[in-house]
Protein backbone atom coordinates (compact mmCIF):
# COMPACT_ATOMS: atom_id res chain seq x y z
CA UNK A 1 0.00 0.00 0.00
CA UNK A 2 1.91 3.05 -1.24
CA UNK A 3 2.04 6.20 1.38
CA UNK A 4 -0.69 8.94 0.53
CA UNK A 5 0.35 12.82 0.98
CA UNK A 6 -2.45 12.80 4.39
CA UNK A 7 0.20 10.14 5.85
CA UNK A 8 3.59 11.67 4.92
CA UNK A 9 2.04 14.79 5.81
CA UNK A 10 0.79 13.39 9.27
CA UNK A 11 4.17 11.83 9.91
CA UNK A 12 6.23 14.93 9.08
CA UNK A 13 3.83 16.43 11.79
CA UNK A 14 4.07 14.30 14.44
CA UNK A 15 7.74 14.76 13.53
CA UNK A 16 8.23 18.03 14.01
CA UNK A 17 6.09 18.42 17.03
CA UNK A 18 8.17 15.67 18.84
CA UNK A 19 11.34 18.02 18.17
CA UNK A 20 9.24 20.46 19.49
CA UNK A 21 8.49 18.73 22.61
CA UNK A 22 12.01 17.74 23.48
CA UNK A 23 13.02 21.21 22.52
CA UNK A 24 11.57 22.45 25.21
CA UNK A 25 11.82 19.34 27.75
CA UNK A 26 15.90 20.78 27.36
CA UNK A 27 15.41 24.49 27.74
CA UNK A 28 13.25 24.01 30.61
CA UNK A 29 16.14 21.55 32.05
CA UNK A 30 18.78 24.16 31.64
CA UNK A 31 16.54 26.77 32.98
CA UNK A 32 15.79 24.80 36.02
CA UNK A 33 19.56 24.15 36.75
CA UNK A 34 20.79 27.63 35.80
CA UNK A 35 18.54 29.10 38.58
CA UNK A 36 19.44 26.18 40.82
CA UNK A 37 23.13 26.87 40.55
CA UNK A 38 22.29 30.96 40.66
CA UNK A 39 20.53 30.47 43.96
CA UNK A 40 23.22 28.53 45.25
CA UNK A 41 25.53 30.89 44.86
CA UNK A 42 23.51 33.84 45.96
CA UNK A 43 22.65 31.60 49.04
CA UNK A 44 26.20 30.74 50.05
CA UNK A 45 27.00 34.66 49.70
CA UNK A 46 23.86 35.44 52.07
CA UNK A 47 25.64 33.01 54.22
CA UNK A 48 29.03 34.29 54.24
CA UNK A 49 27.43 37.35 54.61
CA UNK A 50 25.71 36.96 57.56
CA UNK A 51 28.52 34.57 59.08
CA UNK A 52 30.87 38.20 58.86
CA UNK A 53 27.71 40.17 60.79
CA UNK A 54 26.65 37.90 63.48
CA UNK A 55 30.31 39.26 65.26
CA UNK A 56 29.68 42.57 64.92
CA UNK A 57 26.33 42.19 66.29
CA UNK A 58 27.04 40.15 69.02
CA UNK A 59 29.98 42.55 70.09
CA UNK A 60 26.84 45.27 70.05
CA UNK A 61 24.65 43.48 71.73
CA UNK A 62 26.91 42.49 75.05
């Protein structure tokens, strides 16, 4: 049974929209761990941050 247009079509669609899917399965990935690594590092410079503070307050507070 020879392929019609309506399937090649269908199957170039189905296709495309599967790129499509993992396209964006990937960009959300890198998205995720791009803010996972940014809060990380933002997190560990709140912390080092407040580690140089808590002193200085302390000596205040005495």
């Amino acid at each position: 049974m020879p392929w019609g247009p309506d399937v090649e079509t269908n199957l170039a669609i189905s296709s495309a929209n599967h790129l499509k899917v993992r396209f964006i399965q990937q960009s959300l990935l890198k998205f995720a761990a791009a803010n996972y690594f940014y809060i990380r590092r933002a997190s560990s410079k709140m912390f080092f941050i407040n580690s140089c503070i808590k002193p200085i307050c302390y000596k205040h507070v005495k």
